[in-house]
Protein backbone atom coordinates (compact mmCIF):
# COMPACT_ATOMS: atom_id res chain seq x y z
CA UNK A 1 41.65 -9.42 -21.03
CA UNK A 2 41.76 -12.87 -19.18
CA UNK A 3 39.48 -12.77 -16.43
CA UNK A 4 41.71 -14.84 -13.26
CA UNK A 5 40.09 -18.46 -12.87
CA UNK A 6 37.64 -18.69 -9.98
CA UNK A 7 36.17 -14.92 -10.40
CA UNK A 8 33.78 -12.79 -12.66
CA UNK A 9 30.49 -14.14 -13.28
CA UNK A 10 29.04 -17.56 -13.70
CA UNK A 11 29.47 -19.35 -17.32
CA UNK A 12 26.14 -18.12 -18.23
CA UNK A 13 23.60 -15.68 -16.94
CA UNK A 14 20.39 -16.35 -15.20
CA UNK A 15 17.53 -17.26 -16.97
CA UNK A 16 15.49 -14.38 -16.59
CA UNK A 17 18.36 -12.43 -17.85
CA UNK A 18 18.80 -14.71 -21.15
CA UNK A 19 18.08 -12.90 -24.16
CA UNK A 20 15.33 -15.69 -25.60
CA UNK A 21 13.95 -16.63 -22.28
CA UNK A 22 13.08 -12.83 -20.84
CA UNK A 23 11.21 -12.80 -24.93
CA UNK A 24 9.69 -15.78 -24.53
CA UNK A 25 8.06 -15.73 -21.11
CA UNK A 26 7.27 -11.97 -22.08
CA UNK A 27 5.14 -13.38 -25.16
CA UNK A 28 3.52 -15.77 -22.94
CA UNK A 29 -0.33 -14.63 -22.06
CA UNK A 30 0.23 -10.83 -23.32
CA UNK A 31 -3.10 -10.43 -22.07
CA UNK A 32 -2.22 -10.24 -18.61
CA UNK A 33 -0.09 -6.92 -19.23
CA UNK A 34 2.57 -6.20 -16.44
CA UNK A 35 1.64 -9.73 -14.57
CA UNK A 36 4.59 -11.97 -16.06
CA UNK A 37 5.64 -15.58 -15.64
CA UNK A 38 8.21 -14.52 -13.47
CA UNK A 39 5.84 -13.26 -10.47
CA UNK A 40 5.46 -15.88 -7.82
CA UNK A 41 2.57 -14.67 -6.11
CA UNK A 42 -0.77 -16.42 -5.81
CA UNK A 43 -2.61 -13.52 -7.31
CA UNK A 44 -5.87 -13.80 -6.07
CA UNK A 45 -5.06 -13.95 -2.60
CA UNK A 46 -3.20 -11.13 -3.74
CA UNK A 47 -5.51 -9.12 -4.78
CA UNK A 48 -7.87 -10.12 -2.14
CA UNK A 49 -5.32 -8.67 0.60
CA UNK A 50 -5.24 -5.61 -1.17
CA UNK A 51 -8.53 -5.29 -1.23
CA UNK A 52 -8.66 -5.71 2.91
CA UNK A 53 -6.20 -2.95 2.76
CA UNK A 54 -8.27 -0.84 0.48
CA UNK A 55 -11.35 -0.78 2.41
CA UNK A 56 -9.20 -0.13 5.58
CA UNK A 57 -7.90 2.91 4.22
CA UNK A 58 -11.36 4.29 2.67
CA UNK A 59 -13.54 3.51 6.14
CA UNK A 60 -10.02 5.16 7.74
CA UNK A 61 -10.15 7.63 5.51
CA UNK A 62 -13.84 8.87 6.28
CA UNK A 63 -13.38 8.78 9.33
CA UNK A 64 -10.65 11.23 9.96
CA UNK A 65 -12.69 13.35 7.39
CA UNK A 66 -15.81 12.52 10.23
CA UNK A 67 -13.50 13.90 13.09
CA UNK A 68 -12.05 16.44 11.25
CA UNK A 69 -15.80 18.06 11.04
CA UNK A 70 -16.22 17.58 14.99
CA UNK A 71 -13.13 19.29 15.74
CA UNK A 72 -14.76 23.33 15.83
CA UNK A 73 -12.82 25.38 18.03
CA UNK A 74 -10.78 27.92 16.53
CA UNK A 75 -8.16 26.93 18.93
CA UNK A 76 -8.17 23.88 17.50
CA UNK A 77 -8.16 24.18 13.86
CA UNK A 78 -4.73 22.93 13.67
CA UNK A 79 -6.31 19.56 14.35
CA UNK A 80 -9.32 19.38 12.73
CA UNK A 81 -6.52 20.79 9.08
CA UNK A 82 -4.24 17.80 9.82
CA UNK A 83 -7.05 15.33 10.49
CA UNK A 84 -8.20 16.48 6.85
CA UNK A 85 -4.73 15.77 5.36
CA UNK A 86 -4.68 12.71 6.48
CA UNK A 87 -8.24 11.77 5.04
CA UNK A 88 -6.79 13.22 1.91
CA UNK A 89 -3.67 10.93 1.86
CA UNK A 90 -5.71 7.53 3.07
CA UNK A 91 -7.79 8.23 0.18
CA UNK A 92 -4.49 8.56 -2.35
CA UNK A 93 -3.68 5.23 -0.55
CA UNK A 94 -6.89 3.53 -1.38
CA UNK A 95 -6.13 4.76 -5.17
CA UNK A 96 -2.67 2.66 -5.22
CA UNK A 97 -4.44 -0.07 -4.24
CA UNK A 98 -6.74 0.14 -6.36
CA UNK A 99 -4.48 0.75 -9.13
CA UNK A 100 -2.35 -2.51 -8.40
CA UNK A 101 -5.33 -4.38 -7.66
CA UNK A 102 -6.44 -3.78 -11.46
CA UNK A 103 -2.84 -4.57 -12.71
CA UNK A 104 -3.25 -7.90 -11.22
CA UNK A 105 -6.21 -8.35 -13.35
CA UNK A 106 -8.78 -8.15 -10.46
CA UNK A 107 -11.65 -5.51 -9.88
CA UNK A 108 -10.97 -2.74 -6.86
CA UNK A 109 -14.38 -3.62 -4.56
CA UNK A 110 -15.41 0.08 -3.30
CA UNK A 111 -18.99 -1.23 -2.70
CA UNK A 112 -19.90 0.53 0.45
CA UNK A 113 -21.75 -2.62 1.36
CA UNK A 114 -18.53 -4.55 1.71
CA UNK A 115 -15.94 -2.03 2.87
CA UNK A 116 -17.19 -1.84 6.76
CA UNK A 117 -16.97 -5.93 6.19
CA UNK A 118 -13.26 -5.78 5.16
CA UNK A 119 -11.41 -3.53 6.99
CA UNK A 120 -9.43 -3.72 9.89
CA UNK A 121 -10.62 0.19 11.42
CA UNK A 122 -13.59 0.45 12.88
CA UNK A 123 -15.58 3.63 12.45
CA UNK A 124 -16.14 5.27 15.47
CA UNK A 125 -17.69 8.65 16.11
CA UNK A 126 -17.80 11.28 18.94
CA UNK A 127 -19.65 14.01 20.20
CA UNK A 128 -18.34 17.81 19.13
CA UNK A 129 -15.39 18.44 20.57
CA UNK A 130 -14.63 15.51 21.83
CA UNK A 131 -10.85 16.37 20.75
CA UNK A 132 -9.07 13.54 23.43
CA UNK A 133 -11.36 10.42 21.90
CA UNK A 134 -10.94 11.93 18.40
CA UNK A 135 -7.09 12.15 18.54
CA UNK A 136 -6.68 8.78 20.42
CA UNK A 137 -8.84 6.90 17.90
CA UNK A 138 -7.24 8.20 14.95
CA UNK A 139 -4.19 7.09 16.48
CA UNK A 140 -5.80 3.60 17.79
CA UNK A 141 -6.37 3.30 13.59
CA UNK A 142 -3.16 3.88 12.54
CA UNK A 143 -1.46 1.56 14.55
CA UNK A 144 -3.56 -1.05 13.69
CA UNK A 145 -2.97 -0.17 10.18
CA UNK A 146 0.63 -0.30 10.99
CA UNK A 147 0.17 -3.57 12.15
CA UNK A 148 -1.70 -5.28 9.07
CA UNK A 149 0.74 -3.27 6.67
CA UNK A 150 3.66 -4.61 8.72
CA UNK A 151 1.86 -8.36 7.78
CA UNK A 152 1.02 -7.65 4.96
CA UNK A 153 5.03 -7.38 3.75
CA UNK A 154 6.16 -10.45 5.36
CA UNK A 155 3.13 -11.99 3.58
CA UNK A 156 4.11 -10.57 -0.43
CA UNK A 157 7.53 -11.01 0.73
CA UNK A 158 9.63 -11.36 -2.78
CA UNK A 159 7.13 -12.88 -4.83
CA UNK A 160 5.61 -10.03 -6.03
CA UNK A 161 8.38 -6.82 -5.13
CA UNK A 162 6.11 -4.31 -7.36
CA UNK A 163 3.40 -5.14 -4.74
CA UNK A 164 5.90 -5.12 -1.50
CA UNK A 165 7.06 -1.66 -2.38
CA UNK A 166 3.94 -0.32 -3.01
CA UNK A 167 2.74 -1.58 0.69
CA UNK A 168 5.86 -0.56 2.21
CA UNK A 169 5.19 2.90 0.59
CA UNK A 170 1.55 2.83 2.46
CA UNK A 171 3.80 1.85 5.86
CA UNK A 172 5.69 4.25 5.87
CA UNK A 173 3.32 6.81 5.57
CA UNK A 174 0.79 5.38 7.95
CA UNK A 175 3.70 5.38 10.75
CA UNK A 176 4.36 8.86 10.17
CA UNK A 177 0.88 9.14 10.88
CA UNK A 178 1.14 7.13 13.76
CA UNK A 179 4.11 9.27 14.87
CA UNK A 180 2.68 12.74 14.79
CA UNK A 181 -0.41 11.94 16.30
CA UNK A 182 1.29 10.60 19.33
CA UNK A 183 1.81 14.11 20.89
CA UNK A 184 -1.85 15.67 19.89
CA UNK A 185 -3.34 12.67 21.50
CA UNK A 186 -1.46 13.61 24.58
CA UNK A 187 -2.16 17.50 24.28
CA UNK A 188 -5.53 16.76 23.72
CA UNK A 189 -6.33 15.27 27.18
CA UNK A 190 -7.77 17.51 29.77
CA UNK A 191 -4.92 20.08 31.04
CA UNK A 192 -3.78 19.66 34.55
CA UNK A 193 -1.01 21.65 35.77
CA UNK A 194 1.10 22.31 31.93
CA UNK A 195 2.33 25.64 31.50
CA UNK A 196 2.01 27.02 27.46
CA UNK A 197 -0.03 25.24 24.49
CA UNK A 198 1.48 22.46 22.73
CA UNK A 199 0.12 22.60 18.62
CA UNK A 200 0.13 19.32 16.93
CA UNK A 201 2.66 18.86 14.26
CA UNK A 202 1.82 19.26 10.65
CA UNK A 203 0.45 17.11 8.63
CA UNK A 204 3.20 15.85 5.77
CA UNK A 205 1.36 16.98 2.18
């Protein structure tokens, strides 16, 4: 079948869709594994942004686990389980990372002496109880982790998508984070004149 002048595809295809070309820029360096000619991305500054992000999530990471061993009213064990989750899933975060990080051919730096150094949360504590300044930090963190994760995107843009996806993957999350503990941090203030008990949500698994 005749395919009518002026539509269809192009003469010829794309180079990285060329039979020889996608073989030979797969051959080229085979020691640098999934990292192919075709990625853009200046991957050491790469890597080193991950990195930021990596120690943002593990100090992030403790510290919800910190809080989550402050917060010991039975009344509020909701909290103090959700709080955990979150640890849990920073943590899974920080193992992505970590992951890409070594695909790029660079090492994952979890030297505690570093990771206060590079990340964006700052560890705070509080006294027992202290649900209001526990809530409100944790959600304090996430936004600013919102914020560098948002950056961080624009940054990677298309140059490296494997790397985009993964940190849009680690927004999305950290806004849902964001979004559920909006209405503990609220609940958690001192109770004026509410009627009933608001529960926080729960966490996502």
């Amino acid at each position: 079948m005749t395919m009518p002048a002026g539509r269809g595809h192009a003469a010829s295809p794309p180079s990285a869709l060329r039979m020889r070309e996608v073989r030979d820029r797969a051959l080229f360096d085979l020691d640098d594994g999934p990292v192919t000619p075709s990625n853009r991305a200046e991957l050491a500054a790469v890597a080193g942004l991950l990195n930021v992000l990596l120690a943002s999530l593990v100090v992030s990471s403790l510290q919800y686990e910190q809080h989550a061993l402050l917060v010991r009213a039975p009344s509020d064990r909701a909290v103090a389980e959700f709080l955990s989750a979150y640890a849990d899933r920073d943590r899974a975060g920080a193992r992505l990372l970590a992951a890409r990080i070594r695909q790029l051919g660079f090492a994952a730096d979890y030297d505690p002496q570093h990771l206060a150094g590079r990340s964006r949360v700052a560890f705070q504590t509080f006294p027992d109880g202290d649900l209001a300044g526990i809530v409100t930090q944790g959600l304090v963190g996430a936004r600013i982790l919102v914020q560098t994760l948002q950056e961080a995107v624009r940054w990677v843009g298309d140059d490296d998508p494997t790397t985009r996806r993964l940190l849009e993957r680690l927004l999305e999350d950290k806004e849902a984070q964001a979004a559920e503990l909006g209405a503990p941090s609220a609940a958690a203030r001192p109770r004026q004149t509410t009627t009933g008990d608001r529960s926080p949500p729960t966490a996502h698994p």
